[in-house]
PDB file of N, CA and C in Angstrom:
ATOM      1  N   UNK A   1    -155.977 -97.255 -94.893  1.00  0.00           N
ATOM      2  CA  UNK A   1    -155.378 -96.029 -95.363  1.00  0.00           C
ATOM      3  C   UNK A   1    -154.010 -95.795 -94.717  1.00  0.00           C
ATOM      4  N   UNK A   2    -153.990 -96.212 -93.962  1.00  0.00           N
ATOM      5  CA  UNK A   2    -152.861 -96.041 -92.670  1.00  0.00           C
ATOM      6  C   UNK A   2    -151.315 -96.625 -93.473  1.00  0.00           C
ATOM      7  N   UNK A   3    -152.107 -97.858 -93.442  1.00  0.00           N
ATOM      8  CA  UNK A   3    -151.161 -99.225 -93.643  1.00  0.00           C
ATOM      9  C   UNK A   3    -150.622 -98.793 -94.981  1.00  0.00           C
ATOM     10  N   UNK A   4    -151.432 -98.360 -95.987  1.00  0.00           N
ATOM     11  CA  UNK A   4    -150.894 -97.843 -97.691  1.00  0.00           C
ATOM     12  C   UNK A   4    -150.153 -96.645 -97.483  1.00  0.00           C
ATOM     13  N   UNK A   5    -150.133 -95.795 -96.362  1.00  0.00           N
ATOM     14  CA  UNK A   5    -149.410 -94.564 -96.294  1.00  0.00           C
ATOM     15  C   UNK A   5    -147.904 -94.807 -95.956  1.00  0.00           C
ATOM     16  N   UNK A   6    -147.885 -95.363 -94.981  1.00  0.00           N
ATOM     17  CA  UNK A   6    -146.849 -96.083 -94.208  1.00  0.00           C
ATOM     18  C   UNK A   6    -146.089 -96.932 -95.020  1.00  0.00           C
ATOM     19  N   UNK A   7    -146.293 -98.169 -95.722  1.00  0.00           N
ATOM     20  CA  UNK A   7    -146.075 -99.014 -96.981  1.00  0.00           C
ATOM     21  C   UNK A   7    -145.209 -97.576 -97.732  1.00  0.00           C
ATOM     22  N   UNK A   8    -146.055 -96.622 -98.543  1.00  0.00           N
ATOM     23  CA  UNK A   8    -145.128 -95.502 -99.167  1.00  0.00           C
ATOM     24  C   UNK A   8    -143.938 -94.959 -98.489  1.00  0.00           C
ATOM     25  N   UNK A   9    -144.230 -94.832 -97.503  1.00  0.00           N
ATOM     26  CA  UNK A   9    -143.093 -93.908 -96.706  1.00  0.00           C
ATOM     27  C   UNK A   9    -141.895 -94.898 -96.682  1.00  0.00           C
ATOM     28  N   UNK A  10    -142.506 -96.320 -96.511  1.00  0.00           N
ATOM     29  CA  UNK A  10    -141.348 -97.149 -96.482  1.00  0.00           C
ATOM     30  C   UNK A  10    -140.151 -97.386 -97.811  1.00  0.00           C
ATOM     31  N   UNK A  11    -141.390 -97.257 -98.895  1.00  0.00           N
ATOM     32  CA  UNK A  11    -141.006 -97.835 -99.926  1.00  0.00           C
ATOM     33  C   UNK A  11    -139.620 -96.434-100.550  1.00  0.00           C
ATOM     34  N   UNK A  12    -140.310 -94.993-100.215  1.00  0.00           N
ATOM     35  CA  UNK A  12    -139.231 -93.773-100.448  1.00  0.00           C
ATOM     36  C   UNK A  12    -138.426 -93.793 -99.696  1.00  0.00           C
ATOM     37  N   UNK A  13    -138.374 -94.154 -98.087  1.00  0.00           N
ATOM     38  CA  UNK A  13    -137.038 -94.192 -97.238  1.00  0.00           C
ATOM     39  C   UNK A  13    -135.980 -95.336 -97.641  1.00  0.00           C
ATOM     40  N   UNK A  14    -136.534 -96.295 -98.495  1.00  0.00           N
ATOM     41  CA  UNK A  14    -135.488 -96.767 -99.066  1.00  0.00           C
ATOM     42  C   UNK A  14    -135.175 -96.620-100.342  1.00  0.00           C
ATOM     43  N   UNK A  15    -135.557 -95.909-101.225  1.00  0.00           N
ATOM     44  CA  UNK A  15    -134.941 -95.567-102.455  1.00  0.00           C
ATOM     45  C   UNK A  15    -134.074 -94.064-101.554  1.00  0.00           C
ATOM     46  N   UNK A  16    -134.319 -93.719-101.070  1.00  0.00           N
ATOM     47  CA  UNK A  16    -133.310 -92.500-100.567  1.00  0.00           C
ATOM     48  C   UNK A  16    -131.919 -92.789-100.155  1.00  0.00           C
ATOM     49  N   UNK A  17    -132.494 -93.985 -98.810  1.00  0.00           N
ATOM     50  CA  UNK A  17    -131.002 -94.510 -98.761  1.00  0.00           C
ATOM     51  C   UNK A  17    -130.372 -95.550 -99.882  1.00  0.00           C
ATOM     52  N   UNK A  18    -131.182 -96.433-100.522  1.00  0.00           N
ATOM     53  CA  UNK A  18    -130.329 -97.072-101.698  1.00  0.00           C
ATOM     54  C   UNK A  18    -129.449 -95.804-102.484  1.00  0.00           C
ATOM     55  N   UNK A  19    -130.491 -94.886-103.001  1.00  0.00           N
ATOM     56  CA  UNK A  19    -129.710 -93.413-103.948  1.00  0.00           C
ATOM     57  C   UNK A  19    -128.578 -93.051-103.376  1.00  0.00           C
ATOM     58  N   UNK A  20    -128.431 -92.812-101.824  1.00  0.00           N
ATOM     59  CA  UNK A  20    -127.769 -92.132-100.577  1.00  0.00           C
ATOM     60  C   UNK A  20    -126.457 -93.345-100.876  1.00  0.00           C
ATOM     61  N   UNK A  21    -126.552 -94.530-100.535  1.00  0.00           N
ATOM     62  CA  UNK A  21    -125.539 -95.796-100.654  1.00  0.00           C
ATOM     63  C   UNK A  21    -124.414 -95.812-101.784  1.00  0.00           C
ATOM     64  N   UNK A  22    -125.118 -95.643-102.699  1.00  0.00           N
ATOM     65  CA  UNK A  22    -124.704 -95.693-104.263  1.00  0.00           C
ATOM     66  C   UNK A  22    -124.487 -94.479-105.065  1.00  0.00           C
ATOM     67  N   UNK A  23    -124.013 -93.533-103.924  1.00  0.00           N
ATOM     68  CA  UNK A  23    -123.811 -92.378-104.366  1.00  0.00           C
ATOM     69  C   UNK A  23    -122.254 -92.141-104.815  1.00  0.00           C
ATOM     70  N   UNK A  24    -121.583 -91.088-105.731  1.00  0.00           N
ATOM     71  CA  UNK A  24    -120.116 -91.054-105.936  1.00  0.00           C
ATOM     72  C   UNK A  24    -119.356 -90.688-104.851  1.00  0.00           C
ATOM     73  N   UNK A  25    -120.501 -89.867-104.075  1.00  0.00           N
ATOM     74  CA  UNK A  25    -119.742 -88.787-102.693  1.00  0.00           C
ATOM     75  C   UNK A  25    -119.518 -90.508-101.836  1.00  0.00           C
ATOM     76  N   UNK A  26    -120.722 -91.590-101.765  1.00  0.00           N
ATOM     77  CA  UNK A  26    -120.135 -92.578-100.937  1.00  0.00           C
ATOM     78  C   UNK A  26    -119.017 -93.625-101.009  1.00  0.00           C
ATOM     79  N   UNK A  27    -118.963 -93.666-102.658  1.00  0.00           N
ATOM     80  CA  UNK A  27    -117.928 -94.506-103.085  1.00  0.00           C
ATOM     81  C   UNK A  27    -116.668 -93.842-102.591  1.00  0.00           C
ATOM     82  N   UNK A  28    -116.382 -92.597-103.212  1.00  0.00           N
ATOM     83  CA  UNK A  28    -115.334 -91.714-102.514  1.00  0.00           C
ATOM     84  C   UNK A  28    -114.522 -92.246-101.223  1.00  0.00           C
ATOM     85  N   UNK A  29    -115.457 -92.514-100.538  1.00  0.00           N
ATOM     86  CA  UNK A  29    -115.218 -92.403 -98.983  1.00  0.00           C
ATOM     87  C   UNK A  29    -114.764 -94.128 -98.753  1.00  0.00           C
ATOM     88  N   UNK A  30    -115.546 -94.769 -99.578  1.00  0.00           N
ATOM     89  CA  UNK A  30    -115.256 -96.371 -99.317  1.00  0.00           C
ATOM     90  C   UNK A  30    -114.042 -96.338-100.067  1.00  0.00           C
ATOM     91  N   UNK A  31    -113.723 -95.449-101.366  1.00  0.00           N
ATOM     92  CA  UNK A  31    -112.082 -95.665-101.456  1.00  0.00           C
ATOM     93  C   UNK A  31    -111.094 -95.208-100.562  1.00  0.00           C
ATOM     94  N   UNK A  32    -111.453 -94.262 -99.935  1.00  0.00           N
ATOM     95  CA  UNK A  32    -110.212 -93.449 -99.230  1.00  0.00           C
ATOM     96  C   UNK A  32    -110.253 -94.619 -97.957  1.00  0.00           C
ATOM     97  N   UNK A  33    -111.244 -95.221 -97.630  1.00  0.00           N
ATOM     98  CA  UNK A  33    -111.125 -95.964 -96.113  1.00  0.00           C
ATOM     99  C   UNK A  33    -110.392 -97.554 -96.418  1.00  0.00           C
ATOM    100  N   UNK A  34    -110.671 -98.257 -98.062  1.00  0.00           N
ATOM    101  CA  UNK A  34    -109.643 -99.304 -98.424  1.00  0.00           C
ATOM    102  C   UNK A  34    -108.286 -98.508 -98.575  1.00  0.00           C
ATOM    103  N   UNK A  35    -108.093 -97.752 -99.360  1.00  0.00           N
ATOM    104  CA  UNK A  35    -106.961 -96.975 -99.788  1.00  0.00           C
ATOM    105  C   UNK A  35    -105.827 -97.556 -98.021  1.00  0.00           C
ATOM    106  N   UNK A  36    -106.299 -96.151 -96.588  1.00  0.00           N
ATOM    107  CA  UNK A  36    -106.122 -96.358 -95.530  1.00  0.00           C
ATOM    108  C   UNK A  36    -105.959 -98.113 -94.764  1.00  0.00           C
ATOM    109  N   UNK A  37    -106.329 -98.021 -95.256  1.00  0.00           N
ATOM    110  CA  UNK A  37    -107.061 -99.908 -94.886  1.00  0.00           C
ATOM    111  C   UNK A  37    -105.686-100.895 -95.401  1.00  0.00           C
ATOM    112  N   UNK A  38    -105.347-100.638 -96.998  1.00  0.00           N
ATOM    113  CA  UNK A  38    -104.054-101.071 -97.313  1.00  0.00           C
ATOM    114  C   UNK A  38    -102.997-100.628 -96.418  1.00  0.00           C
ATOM    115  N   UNK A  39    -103.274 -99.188 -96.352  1.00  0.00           N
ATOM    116  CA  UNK A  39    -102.059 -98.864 -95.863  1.00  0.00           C
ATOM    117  C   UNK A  39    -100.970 -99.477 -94.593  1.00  0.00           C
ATOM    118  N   UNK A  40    -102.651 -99.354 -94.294  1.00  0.00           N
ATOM    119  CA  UNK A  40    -102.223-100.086 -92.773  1.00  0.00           C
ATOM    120  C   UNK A  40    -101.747-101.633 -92.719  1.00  0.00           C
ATOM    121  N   UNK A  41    -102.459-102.166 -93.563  1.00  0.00           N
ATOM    122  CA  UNK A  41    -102.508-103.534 -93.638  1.00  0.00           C
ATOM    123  C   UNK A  41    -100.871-104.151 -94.387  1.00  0.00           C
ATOM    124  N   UNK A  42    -100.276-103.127 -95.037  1.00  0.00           N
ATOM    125  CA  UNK A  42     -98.879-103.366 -95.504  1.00  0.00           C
ATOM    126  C   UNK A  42     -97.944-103.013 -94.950  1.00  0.00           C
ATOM    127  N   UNK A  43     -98.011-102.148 -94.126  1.00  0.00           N
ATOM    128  CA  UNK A  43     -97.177-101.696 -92.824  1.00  0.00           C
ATOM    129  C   UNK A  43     -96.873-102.752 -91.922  1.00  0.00           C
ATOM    130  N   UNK A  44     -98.071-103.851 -91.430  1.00  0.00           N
ATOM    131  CA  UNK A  44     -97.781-104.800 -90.649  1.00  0.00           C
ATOM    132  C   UNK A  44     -97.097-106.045 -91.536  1.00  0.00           C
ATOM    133  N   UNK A  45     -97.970-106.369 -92.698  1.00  0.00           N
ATOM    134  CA  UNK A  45     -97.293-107.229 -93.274  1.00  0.00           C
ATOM    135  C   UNK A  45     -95.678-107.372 -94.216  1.00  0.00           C
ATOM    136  N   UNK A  46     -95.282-105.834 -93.421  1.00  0.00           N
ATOM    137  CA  UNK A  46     -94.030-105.798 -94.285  1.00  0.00           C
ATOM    138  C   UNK A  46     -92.854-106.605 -94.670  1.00  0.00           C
ATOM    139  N   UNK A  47     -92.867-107.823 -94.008  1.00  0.00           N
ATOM    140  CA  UNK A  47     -91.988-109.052 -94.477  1.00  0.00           C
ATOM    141  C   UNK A  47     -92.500-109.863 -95.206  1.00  0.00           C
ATOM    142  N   UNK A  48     -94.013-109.764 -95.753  1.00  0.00           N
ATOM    143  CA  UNK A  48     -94.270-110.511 -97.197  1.00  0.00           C
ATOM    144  C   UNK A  48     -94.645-110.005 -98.463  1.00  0.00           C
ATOM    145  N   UNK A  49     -93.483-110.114 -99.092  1.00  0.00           N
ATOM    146  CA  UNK A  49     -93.478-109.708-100.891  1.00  0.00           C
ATOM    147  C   UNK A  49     -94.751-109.839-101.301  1.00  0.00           C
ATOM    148  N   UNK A  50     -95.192-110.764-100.952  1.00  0.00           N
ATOM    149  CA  UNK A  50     -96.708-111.328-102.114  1.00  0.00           C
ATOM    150  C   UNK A  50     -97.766-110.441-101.710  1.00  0.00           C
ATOM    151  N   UNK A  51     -97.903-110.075-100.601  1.00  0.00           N
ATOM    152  CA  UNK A  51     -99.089-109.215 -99.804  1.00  0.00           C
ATOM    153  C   UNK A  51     -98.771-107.701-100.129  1.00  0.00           C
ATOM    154  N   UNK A  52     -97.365-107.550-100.499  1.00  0.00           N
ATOM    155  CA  UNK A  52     -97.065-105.851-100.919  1.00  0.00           C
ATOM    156  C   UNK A  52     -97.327-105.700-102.097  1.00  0.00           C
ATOM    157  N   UNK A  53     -96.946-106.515-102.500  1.00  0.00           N
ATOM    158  CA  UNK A  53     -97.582-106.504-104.442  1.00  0.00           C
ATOM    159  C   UNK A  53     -98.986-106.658-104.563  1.00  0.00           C
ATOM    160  N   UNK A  54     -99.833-107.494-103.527  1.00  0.00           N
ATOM    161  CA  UNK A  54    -101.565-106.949-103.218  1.00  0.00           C
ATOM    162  C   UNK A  54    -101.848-105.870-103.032  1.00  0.00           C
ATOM    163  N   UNK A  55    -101.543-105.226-102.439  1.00  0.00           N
ATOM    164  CA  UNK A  55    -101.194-103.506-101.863  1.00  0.00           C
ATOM    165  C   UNK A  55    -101.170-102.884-102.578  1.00  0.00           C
ATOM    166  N   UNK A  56    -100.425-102.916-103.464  1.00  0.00           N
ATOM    167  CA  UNK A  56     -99.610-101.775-104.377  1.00  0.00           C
ATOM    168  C   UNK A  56    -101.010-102.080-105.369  1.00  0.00           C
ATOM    169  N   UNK A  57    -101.682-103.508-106.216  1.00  0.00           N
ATOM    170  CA  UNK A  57    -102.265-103.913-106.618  1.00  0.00           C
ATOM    171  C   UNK A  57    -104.077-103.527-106.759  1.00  0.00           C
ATOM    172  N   UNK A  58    -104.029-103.024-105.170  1.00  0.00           N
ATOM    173  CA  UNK A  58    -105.784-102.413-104.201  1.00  0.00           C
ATOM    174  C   UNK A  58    -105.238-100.789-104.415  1.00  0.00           C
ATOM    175  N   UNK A  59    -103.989-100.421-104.258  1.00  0.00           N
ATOM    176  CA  UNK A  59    -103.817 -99.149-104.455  1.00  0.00           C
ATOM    177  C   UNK A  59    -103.999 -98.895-106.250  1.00  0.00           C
ATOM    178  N   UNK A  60    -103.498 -99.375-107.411  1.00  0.00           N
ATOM    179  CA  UNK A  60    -103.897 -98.962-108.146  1.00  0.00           C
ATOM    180  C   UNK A  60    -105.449 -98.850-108.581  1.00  0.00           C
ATOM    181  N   UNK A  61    -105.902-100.049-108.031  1.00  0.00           N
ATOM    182  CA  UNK A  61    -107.293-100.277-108.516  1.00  0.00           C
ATOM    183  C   UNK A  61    -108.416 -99.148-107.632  1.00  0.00           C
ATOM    184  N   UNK A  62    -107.924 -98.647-106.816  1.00  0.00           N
ATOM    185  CA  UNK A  62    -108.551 -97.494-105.818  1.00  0.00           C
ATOM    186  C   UNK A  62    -108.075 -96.296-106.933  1.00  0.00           C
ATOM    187  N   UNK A  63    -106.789 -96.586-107.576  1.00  0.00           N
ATOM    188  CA  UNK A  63    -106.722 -95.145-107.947  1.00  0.00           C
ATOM    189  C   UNK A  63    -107.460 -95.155-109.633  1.00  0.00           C
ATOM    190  N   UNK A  64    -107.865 -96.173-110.115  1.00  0.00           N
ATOM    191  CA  UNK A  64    -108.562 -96.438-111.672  1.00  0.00           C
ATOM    192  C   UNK A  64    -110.074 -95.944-110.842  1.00  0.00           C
ATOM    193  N   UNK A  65    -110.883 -96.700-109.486  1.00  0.00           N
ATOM    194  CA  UNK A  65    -111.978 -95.954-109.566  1.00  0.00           C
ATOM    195  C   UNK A  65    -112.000 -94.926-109.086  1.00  0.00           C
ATOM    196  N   UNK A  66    -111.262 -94.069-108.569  1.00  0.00           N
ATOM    197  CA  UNK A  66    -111.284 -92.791-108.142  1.00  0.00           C
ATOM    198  C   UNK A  66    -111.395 -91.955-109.461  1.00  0.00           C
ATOM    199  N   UNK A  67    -110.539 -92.126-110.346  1.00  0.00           N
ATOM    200  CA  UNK A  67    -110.289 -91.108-111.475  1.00  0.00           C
ATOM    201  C   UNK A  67    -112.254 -91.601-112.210  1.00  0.00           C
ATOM    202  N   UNK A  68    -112.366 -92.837-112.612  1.00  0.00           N
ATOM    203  CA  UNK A  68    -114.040 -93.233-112.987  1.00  0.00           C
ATOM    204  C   UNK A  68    -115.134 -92.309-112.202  1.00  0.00           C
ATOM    205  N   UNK A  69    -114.804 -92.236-110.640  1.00  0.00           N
ATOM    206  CA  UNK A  69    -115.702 -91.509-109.912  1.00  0.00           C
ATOM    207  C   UNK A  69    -115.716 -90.040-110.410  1.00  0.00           C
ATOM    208  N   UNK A  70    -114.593 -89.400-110.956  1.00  0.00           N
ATOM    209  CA  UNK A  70    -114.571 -88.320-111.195  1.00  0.00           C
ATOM    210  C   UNK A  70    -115.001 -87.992-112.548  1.00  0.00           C
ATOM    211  N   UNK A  71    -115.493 -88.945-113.477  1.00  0.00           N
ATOM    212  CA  UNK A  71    -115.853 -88.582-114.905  1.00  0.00           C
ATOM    213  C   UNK A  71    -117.079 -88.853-114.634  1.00  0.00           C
ATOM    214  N   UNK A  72    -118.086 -88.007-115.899  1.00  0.00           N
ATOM    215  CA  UNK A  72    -120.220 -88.374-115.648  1.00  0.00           C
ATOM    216  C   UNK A  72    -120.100 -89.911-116.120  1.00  0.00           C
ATOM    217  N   UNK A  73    -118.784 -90.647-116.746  1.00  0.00           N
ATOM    218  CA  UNK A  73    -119.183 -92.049-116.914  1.00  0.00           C
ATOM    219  C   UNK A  73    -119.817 -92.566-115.745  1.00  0.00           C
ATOM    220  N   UNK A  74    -119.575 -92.527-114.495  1.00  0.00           N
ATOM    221  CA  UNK A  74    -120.065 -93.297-113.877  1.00  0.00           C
ATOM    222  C   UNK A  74    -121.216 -92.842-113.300  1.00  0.00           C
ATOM    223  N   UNK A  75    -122.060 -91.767-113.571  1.00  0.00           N
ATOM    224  CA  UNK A  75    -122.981 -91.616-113.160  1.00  0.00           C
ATOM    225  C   UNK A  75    -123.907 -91.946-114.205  1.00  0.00           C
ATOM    226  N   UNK A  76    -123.409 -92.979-115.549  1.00  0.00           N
ATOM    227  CA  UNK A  76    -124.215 -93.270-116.394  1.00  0.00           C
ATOM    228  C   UNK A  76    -124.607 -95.099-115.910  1.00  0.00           C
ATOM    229  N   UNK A  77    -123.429 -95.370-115.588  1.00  0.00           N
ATOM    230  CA  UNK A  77    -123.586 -96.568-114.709  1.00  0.00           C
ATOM    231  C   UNK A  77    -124.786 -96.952-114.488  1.00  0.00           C
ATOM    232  N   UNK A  78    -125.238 -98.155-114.566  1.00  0.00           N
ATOM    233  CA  UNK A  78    -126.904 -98.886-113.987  1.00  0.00           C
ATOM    234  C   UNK A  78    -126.518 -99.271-112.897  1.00  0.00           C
ATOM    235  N   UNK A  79    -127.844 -99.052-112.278  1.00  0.00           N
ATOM    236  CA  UNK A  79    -127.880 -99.209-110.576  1.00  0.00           C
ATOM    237  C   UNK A  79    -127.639-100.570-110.322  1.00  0.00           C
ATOM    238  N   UNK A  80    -127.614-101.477-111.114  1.00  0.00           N
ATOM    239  CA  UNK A  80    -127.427-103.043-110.738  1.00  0.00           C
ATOM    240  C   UNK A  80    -125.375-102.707-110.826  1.00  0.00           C
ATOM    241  N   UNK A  81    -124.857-102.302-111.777  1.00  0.00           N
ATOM    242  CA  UNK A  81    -123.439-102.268-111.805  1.00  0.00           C
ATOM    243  C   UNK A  81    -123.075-101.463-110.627  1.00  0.00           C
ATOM    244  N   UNK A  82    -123.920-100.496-109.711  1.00  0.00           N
ATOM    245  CA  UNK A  82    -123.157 -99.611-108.948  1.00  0.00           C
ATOM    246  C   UNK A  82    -123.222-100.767-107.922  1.00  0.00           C
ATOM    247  N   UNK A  83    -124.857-101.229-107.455  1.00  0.00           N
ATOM    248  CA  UNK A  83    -124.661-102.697-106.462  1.00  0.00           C
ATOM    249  C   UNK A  83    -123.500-103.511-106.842  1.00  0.00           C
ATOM    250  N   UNK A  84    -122.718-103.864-107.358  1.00  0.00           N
ATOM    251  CA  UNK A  84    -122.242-105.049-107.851  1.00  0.00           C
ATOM    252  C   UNK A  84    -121.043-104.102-106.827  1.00  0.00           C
ATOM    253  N   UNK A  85    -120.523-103.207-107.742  1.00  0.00           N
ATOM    254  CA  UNK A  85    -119.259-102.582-107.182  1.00  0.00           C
ATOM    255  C   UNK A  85    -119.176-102.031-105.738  1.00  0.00           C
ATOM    256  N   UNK A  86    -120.489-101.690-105.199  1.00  0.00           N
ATOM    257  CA  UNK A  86    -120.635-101.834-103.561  1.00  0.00           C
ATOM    258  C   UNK A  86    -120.156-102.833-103.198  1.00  0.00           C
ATOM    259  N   UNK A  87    -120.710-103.832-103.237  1.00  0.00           N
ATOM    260  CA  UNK A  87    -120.850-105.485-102.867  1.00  0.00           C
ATOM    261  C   UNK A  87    -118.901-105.558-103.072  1.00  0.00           C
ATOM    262  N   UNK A  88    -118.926-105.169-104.234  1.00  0.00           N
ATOM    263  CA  UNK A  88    -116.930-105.622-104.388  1.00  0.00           C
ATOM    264  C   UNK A  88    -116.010-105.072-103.147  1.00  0.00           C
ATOM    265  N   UNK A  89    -116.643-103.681-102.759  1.00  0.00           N
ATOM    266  CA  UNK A  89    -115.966-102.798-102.097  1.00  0.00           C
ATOM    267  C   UNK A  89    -116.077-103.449-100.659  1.00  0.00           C
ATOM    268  N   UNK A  90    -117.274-103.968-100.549  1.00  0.00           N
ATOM    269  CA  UNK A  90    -117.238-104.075 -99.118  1.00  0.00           C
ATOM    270  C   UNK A  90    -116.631-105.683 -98.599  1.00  0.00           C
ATOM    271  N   UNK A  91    -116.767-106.349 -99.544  1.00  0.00           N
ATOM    272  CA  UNK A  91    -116.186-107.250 -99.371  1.00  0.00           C
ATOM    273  C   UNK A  91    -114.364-107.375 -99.391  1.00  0.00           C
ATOM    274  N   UNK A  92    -113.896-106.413-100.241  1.00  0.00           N
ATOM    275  CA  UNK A  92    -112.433-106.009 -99.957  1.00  0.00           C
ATOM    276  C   UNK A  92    -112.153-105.631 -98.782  1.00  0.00           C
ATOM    277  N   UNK A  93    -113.169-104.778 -98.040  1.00  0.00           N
ATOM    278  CA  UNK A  93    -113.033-103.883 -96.680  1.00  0.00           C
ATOM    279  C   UNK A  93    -113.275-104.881 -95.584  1.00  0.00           C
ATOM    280  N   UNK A  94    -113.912-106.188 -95.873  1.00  0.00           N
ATOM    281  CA  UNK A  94    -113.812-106.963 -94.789  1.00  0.00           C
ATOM    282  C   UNK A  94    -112.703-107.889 -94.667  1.00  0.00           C
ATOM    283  N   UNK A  95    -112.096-107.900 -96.012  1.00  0.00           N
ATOM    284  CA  UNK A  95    -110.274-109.150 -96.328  1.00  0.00           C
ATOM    285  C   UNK A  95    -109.627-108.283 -95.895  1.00  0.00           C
ATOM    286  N   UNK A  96    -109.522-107.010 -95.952  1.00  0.00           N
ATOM    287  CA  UNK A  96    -108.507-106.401 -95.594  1.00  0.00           C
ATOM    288  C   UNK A  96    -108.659-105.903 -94.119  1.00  0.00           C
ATOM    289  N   UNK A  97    -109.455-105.913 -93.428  1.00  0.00           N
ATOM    290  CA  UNK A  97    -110.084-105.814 -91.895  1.00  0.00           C
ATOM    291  C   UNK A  97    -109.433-107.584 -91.389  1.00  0.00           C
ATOM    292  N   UNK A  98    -110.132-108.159 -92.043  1.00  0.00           N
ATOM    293  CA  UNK A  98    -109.178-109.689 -91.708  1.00  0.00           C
ATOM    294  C   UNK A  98    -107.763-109.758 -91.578  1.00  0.00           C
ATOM    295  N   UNK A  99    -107.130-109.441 -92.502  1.00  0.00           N
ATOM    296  CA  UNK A  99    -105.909-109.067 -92.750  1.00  0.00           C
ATOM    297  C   UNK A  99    -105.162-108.379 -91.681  1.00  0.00           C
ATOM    298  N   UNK A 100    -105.695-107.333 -90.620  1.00  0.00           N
ATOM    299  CA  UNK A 100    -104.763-106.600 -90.179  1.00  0.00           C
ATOM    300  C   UNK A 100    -105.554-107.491 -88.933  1.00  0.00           C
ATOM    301  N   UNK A 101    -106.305-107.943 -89.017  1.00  0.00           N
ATOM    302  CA  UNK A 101    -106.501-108.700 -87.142  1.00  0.00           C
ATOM    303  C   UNK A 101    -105.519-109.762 -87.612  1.00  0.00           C
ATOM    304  N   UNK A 102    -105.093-110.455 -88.457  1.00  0.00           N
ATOM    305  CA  UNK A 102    -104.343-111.964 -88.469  1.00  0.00           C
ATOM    306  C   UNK A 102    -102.924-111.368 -88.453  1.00  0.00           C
ATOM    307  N   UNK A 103    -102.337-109.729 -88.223  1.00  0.00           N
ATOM    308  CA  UNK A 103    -100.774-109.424 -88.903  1.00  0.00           C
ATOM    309  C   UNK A 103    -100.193-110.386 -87.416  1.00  0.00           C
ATOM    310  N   UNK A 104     -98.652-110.780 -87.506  1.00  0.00           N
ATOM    311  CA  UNK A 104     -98.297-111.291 -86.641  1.00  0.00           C
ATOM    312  C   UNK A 104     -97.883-109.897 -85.418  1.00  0.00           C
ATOM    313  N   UNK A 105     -97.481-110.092 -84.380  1.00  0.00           N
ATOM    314  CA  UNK A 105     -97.318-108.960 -83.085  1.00  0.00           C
ATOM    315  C   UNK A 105     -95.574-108.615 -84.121  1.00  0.00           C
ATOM    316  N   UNK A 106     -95.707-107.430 -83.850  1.00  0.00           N
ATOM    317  CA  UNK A 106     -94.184-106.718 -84.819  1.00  0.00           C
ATOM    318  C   UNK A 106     -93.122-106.601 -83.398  1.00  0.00           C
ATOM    319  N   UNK A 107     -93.256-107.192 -82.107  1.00  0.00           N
ATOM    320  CA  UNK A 107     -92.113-107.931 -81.249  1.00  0.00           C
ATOM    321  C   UNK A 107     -92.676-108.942 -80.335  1.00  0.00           C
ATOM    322  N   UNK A 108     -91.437-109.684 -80.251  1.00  0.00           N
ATOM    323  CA  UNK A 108     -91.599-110.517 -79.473  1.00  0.00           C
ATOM    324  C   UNK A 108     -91.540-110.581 -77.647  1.00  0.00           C
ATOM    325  N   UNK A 109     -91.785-109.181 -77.336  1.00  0.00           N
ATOM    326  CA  UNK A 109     -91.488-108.808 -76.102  1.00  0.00           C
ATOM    327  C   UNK A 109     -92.771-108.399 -75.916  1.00  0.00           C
ATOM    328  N   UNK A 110     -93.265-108.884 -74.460  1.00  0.00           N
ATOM    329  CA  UNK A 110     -94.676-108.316 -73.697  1.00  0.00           C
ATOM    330  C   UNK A 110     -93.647-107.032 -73.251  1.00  0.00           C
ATOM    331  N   UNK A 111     -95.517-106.318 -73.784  1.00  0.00           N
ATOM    332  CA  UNK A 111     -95.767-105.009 -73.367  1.00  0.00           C
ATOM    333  C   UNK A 111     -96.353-104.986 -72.015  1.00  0.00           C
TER     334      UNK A 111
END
């Protein structure tokens, strides 16, 4: 009895946080932190053209799902398409986390 109670509790603490994950209020937040994330990440790389036009590139595409987040389209979305677009997000948030550990030092003088 124990073991089947417990099993349930498990099985609702994770549809809460999957629901909780894949929520618009969380996407929100994973855009504003790539959004930031570019920002930063083009600031250092400011002597390469090709990486600012990526930038400018993560900034529009932050600003196409922001405006999506804000229509009920996407709360019509299937839960396999909202995974997919997690999975996209977070994997941007780790190239672009890469990205600002590899920028080169912006002088050549020890601090």
């Amino acid at each position: 009895m124990r073991g089947w109670i417990s099993k349930c509790l498990h099985v609702l603490r994770a549809r809460v946080e999957e629901r909780r994950r894949l929520s618009s209020g969380n996407f929100r937040k994973m855009v504003q932190d790539i959004r930031q994330m570019a920002d930063v990440s083009g600031r250092l790389w400011i002597q390469d053209p090709d990486f600012q036009e990526r930038v400018n590139t993560i900034h529009a595409e932050m600003d196409q799902l922001d405006n999506l987040l804000a229509k009920r389209s996407f709360q019509a979305l299937s839960r396999e398409k909202k995974q997919e677009l997690h999975k996209s997000l977070q994997v941007s948030k780790e190239e672009l986390i890469k990205s600002i550990r590899s920028a080169p030092c912006p002088t050549d003088r020890i601090q």
